[in-house]
Protein backbone atom coordinates (compact mmCIF):
# COMPACT_ATOMS: atom_id res chain seq x y z
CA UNK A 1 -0.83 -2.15 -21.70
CA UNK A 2 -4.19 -0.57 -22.65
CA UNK A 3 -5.47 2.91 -22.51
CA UNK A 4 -7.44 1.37 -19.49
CA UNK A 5 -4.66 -0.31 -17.95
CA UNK A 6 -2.64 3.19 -18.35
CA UNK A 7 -5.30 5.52 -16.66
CA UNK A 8 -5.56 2.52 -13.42
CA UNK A 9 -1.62 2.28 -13.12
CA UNK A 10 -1.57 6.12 -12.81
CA UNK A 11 -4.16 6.18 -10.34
CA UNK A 12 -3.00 3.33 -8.10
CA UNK A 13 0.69 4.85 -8.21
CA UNK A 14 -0.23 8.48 -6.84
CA UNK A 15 -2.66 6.77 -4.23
CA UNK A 16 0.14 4.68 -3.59
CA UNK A 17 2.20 8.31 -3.21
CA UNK A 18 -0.29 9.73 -0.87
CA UNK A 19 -0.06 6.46 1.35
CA UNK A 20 3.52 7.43 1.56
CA UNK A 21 3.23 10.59 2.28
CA UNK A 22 1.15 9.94 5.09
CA UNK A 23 3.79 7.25 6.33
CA UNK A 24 6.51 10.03 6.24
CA UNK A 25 3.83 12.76 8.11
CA UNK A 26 3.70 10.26 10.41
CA UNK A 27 7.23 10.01 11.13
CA UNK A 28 7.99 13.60 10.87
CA UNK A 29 9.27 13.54 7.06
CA UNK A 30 8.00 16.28 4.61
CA UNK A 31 7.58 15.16 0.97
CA UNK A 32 6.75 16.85 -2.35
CA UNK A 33 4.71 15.48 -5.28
CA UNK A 34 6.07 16.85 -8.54
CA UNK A 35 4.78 16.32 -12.69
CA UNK A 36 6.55 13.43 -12.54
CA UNK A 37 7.28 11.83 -9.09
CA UNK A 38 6.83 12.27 -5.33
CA UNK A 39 9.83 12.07 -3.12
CA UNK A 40 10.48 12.47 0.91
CA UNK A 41 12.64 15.21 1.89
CA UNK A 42 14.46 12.72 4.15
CA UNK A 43 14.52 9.33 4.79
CA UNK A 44 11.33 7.32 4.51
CA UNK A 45 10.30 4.81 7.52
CA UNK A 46 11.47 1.48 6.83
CA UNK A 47 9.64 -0.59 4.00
CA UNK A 48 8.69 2.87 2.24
CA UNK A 49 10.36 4.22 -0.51
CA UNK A 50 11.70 7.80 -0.72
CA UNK A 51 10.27 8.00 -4.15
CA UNK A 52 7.13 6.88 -6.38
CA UNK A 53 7.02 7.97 -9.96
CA UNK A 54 3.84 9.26 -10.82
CA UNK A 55 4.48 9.21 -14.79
CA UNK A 56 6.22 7.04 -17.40
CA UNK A 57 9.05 8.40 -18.36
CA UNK A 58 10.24 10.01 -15.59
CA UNK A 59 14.11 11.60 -15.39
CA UNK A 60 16.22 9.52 -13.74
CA UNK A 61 18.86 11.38 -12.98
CA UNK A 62 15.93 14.49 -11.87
CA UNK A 63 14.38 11.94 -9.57
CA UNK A 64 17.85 10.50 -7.74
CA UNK A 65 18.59 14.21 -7.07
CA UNK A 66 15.45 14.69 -5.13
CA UNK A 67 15.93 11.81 -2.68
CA UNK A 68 18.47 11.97 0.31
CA UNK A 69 21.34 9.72 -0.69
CA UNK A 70 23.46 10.65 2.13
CA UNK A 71 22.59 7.78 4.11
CA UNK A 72 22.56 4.00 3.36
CA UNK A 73 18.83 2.44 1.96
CA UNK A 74 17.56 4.89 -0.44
CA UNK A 75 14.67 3.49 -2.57
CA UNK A 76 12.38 4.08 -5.48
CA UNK A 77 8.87 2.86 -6.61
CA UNK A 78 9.00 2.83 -9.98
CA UNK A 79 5.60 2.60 -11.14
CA UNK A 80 5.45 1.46 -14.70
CA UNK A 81 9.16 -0.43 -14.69
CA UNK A 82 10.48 1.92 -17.34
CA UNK A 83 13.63 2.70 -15.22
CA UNK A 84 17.78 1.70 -15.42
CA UNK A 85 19.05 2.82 -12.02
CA UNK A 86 21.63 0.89 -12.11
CA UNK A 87 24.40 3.50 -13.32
CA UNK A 88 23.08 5.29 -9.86
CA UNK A 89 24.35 2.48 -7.96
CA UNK A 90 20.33 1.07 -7.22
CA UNK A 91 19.73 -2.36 -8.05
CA UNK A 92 16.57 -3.82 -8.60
CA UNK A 93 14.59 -5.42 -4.71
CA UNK A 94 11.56 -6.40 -6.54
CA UNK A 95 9.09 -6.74 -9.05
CA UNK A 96 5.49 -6.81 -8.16
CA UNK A 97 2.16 -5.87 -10.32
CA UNK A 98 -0.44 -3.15 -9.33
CA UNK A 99 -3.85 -4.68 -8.92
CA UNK A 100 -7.45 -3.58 -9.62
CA UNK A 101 -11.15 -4.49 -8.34
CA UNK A 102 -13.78 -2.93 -10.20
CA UNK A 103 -16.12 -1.45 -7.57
CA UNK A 104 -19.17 -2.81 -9.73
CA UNK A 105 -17.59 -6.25 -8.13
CA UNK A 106 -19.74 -7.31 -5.28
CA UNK A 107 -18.06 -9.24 -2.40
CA UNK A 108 -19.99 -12.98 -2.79
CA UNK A 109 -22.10 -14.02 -0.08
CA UNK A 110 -19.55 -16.79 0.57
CA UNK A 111 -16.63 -14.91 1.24
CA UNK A 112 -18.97 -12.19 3.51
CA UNK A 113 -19.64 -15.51 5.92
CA UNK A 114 -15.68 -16.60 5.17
CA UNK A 115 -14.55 -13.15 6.72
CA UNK A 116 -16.46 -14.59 10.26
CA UNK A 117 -14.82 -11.58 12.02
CA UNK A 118 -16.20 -7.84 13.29
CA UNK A 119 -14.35 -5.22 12.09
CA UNK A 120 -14.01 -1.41 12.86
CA UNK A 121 -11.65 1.63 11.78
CA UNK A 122 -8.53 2.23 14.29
CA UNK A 123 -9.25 5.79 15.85
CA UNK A 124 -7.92 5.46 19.21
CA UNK A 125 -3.65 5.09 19.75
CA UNK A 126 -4.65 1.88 21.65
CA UNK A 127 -6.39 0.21 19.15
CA UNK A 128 -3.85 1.33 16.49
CA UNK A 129 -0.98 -0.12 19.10
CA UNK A 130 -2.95 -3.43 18.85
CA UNK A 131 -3.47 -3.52 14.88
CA UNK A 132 0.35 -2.39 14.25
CA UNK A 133 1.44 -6.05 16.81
CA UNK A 134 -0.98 -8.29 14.99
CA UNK A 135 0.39 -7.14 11.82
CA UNK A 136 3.70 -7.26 13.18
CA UNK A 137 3.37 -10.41 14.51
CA UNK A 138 6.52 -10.20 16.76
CA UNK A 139 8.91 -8.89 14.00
CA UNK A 140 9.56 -5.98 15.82
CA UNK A 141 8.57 -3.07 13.08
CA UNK A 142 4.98 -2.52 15.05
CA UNK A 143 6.37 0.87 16.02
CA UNK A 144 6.37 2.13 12.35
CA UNK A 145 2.69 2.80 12.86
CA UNK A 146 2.36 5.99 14.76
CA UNK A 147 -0.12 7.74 16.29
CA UNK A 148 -0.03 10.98 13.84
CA UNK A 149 -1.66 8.47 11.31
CA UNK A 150 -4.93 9.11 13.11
CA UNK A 151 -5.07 12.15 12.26
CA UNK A 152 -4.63 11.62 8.67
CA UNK A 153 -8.25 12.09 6.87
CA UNK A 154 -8.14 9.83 4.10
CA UNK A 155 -6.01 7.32 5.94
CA UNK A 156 -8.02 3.86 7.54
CA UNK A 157 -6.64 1.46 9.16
CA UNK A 158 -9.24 -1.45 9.17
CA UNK A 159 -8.97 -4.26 12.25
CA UNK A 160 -10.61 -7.14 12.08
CA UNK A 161 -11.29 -8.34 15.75
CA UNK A 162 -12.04 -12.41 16.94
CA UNK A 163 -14.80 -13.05 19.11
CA UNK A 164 -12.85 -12.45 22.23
CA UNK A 165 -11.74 -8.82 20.57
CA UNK A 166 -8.57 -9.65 19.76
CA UNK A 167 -7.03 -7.76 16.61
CA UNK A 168 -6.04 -10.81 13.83
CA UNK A 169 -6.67 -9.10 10.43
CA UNK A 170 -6.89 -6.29 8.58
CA UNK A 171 -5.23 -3.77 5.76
CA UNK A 172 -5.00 -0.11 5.55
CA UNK A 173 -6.97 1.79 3.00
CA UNK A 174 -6.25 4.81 1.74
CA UNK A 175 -8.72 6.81 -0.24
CA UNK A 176 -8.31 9.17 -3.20
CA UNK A 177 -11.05 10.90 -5.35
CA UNK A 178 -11.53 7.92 -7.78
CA UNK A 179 -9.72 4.80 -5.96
CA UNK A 180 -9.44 3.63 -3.02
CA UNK A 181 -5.85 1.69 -2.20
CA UNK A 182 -5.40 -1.18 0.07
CA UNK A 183 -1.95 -2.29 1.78
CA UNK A 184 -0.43 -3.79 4.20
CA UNK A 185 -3.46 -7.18 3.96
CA UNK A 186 -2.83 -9.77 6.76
CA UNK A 187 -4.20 -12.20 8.88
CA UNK A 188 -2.97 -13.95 11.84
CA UNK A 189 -4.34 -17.43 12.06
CA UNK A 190 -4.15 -18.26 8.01
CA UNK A 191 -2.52 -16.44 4.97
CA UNK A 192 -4.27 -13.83 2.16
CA UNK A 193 -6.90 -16.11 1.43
CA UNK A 194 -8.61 -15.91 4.66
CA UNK A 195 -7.79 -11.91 4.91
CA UNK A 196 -9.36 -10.77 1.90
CA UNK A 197 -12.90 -12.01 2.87
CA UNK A 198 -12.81 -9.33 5.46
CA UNK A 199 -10.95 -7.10 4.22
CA UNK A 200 -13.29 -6.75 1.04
CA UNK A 201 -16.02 -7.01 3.41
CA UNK A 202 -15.31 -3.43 4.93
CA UNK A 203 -14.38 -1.69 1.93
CA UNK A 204 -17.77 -2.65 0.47
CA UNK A 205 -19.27 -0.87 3.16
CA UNK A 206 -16.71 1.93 3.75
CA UNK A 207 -15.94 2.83 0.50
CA UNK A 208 -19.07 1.18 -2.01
CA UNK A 209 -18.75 3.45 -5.48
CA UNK A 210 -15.01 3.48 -5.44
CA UNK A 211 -12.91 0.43 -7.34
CA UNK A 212 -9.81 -1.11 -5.39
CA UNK A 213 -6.63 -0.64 -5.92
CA UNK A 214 -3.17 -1.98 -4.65
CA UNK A 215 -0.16 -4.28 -5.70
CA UNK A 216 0.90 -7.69 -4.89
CA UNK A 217 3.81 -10.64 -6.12
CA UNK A 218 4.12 -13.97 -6.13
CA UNK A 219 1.62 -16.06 -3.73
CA UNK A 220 -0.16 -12.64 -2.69
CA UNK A 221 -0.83 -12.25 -6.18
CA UNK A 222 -2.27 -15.07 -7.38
CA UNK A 223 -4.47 -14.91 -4.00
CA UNK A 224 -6.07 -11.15 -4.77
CA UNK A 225 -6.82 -12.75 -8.32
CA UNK A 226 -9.13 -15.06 -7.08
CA UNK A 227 -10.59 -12.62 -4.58
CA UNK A 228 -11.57 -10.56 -7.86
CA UNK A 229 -8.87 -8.02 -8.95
CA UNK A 230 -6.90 -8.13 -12.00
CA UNK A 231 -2.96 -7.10 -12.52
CA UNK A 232 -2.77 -4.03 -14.72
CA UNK A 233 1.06 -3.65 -14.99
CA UNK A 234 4.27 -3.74 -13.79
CA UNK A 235 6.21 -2.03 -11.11
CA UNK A 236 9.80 -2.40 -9.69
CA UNK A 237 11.48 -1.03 -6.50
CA UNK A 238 14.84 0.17 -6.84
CA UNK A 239 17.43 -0.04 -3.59
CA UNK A 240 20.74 1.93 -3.50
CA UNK A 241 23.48 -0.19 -2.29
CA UNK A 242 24.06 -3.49 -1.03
C-alpha cells in the first residue's frame, strides 16, 4: 500500500467512524473515538459494528475491552485487516476494500442523463420513512433509520425520486473535512450500475471539491470501479460468535 493509499484508508475509516456514530446517536448509543479506534458504549443497530479501528496496529485485546460483549453479535471494522480476533472468539464475516473517487473526477455527461431521476436531501421524518422502505425493499430493517438522523449536520441522506415522486434510489453521504463517504448505494428497479449515475450526480453538486470515499465487495465492487473509484486497501469485519 502506498503513502497515498495509507493517508485515503485513514480518512475513509474515521468517516466511516463518524457514520457510525451517528447510527448509534440515532438509536440512543453513546460512542467514543480513541488514538486508535472508535467503539459504541452499547450495542450498535444492526449491520453496524461496535468498533472501527482508526489506526494500524491497533491493540486487540484494548479494543475487545471497549465493546459490550455481554450480549450475542458484537462486531469490529477492522480497517486495514491487520487483526487475529480469533483467540477472542470473533471470526472473520467479511472482507471488502475501501474505495476512492478523486473529486477532480467529473461525473460524464452520459451517466448525468443515465441517472434520469430528481433527487433531493431527506429533511422531513416522512421523506426519511420513504427512503429507509425503498432501501429496505420489504426486508423489514427500514426502522433502523430514525428520525434523530435529521438532526445530524454532516449526515445526508440523498433520495432519488421517479417521475411520479416515488423514492427508488439513493445512498447516504456523510461528510468530513477532507472526504466525503457514501453508503448504503441502492436502487430499486436495477442494481449499482444504474444507482451510481445518480448518486454521483448529487454529490457533484452537494459536495464538488471533496473526493469520495466508501467500501464495497464482490459485484458492488467491480461496479464503483467502472463508475470511477479505485480500491485502496483492505478491510475485514470481525463477528463474535456463531
Amino acid at each position: 500500500m502506498t503513502t497515498s493509499q495509507q493517508s485515503l484508508v485513514r480518512a475513509a475509516a474515521r468517516n466511516n467512524a463518524e457514520w457510525c456514530a451517528a447510527m448509534c446517536r440515532a438509536h440512543g448509543v453513546a460512542g467514543e473515538s480513541g488514538g486508535e479506534a472508535w467503539a459504541a458504549a452499547g450495542r450498535a443497530p444492526v449491520y453496524y459494528p461496535d468498533a472501527v479501528t482508526l489506526e494500524p496496529g491497533a491493540d486487540s485485546d484494548a479494543l475487545v475491552a471497549r465493546i459490550d460483549m455481554g450480549s450475542p453479535g458484537a462486531s469490529v471494522k477492522d480497517s486495514v485487516a491487520d487483526l487475529d480476533l480469533a483467540e477472542a472468539g470473533f471470526r472473520v464475516l467479511f472482507e471488502a476494500q475501501w474505495i476512492h473517487r478523486p473529486a477532480t473526477v467529473a461525473v460524464p455527461a452520459r451517466q448525468r442523463e443515465q441517472a434520469n431521476l430528481a433527487w433531493d436531501v431527506a429533511s422531513d421524518p416522512e421523506t426519511l420513512r420513504a427512503w429507509a422502505l425503498a432501501w429496505d425493499g420489504g426486508a423489514g430493517n427500514a426502522g433502523l433509520f430514525r428520525d434523530g438522523l435529521l438532526a445530524e449536520p454532516e449526515t445526508f441522506v440523498i433520495a432519488g425520486r421517479s417521475g411520479d415522486g416515488r423514492v427508488v434510489a439513493g445512498a447516504v453521504a456523510t461528510r468530513s473535512e477532507h472526504v466525503v463517504g457514501v453508503s448504503n448505494v441502492f436502487r430499486r428497479d436495477g442494481g449499482p450500475d444504474s444507482a451510481w449515475p445518480v448518486v454521483l450526480h448529487a454529490l457533484d453538486r452537494l459536495f464538488p471539491a471533496l473526493p469520495v470515499v466508501g467500501y464495497e465487495s464482490g459485484d458492488d465492487l467491480e461496479a464503483a470501479v467502472r463508475h470511477g473509484f479505485e480500491p485502496v486497501g483492505p478491510l475485514r469485519v470481525w463477528l463474535h460468535g456463531g
